[in-house]
Protein backbone atom coordinates (compact mmCIF):
# COMPACT_ATOMS: atom_id res chain seq x y z
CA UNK A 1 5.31 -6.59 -15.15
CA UNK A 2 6.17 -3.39 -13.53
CA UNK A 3 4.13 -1.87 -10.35
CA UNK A 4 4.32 1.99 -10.15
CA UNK A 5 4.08 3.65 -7.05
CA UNK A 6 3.52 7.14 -6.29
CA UNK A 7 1.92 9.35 -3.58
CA UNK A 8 4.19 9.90 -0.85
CA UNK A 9 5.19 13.11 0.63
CA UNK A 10 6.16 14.64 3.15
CA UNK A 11 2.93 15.46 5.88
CA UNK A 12 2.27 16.84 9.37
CA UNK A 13 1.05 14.18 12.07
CA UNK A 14 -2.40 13.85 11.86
CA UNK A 15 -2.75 14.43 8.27
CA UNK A 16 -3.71 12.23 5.45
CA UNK A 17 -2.22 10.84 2.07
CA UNK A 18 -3.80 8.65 -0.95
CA UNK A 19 -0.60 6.26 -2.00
CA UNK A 20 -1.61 4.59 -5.40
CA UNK A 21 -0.31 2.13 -7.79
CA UNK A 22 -0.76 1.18 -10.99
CA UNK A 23 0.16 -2.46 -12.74
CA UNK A 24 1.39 -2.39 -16.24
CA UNK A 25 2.35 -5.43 -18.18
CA UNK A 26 -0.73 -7.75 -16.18
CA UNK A 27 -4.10 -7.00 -15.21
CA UNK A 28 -4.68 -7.32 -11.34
CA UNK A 29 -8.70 -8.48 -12.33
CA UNK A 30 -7.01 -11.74 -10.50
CA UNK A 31 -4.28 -11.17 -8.33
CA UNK A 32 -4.01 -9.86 -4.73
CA UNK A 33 -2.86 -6.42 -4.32
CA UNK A 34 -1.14 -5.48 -0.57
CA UNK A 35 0.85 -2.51 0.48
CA UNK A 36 3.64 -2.97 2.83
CA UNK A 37 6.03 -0.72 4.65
CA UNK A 38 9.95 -0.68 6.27
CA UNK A 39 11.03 2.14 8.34
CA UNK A 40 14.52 2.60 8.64
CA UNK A 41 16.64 0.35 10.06
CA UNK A 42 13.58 -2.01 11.12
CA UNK A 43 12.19 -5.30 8.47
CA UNK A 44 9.56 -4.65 5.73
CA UNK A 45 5.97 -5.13 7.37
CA UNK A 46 2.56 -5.86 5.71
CA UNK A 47 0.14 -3.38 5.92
CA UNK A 48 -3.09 -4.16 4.02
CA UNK A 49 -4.27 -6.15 1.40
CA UNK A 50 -7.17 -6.71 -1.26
CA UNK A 51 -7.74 -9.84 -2.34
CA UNK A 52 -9.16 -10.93 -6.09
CA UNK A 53 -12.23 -11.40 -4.56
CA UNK A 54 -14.57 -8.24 -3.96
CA UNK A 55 -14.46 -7.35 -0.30
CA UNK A 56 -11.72 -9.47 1.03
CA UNK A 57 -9.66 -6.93 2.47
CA UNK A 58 -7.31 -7.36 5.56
CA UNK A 59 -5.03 -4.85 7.67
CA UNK A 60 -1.92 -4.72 10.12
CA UNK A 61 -3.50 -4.10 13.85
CA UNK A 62 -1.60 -0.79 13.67
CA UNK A 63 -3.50 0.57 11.24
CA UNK A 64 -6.55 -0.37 11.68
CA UNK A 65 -9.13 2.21 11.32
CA UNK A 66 -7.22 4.83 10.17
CA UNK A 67 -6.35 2.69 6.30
CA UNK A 68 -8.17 1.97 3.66
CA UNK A 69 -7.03 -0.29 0.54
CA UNK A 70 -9.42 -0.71 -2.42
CA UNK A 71 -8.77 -1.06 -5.63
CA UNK A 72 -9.59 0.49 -9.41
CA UNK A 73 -9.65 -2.70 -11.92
CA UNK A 74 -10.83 -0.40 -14.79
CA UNK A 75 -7.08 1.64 -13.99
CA UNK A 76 -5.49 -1.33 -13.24
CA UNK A 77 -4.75 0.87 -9.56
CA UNK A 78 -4.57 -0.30 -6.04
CA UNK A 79 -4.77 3.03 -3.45
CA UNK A 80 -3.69 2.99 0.26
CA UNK A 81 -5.68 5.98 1.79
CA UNK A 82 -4.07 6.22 5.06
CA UNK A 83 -5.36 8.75 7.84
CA UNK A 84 -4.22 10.16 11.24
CA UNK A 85 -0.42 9.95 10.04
CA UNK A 86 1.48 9.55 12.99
CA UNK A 87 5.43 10.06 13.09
CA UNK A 88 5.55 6.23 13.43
CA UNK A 89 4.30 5.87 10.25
CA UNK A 90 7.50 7.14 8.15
CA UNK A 91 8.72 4.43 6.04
CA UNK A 92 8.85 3.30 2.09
CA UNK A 93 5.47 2.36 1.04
CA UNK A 94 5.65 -0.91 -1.22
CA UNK A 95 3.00 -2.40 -3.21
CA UNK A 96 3.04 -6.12 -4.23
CA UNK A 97 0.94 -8.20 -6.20
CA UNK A 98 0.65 -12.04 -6.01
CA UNK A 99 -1.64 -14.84 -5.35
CA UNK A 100 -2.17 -16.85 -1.77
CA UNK A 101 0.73 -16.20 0.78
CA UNK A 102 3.15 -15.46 -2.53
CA UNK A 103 3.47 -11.90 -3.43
CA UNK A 104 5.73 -12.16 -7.20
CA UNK A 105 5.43 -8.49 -8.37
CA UNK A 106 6.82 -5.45 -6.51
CA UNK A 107 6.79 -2.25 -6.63
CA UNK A 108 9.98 0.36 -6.03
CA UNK A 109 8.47 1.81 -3.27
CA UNK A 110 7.11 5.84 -1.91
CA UNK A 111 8.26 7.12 0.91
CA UNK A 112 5.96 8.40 3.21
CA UNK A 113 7.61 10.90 6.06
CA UNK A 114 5.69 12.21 8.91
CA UNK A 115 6.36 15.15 10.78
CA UNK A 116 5.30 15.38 14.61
């Protein structure tokens, strides 16, 4: 199973990006998909998250409202559309795919750097 990230860049505050990643070797139909970050010198964090199940969705309080996670079963894609980029936000972008509180599959990470 490999997870493919891409997306990041570098991007003035304020502005947006549209991280993806695609599974090969499994279909995510059934799995969770979540995108977490680590800035430098601090521990990864979770960001969001899209469960199996249509509409189950959940994000970090710091990003709330200005991320969006949703998913493309037909690519086999999970997208984190994140908005208002704030310096704060610079990190490696990871995606993961598991079921329940286990995440199994990860990705090698984008890294996302914000300018101010």
């Amino acid at each position: 199973v490999q997870l493919q990230a891409s997306g990041g860049g570098l991007v003035q505050a304020g502005g947006s990006l549209r991280l993806s990643c695609t599974a090969s070797g499994l279909t995510l139909n059934y799995y969770d998909m979540g995108w977490f970050r680590q800035a430098p010198g601090l521990e990864r964090e979770f960001v969001a998250q899209a469960g199996w199940s249509v509409g189950a969705t959940a994000y970090a309080d710091f990003v709330k409202g200005r991320v969006t996670i949703f998913r493309d079963n037909a690519k086999n894609t999970v997208y984190l559309q994140i908005n208002s980029l704030k310096p704060e936000d610079t990190a490696v972008y990871y995606c993961a795919m598991g079921l329940g509180s286990s995440w199994d599959y990860w990705g090698q990470g984008t890294l996302v750097t914000v300018s101010s």
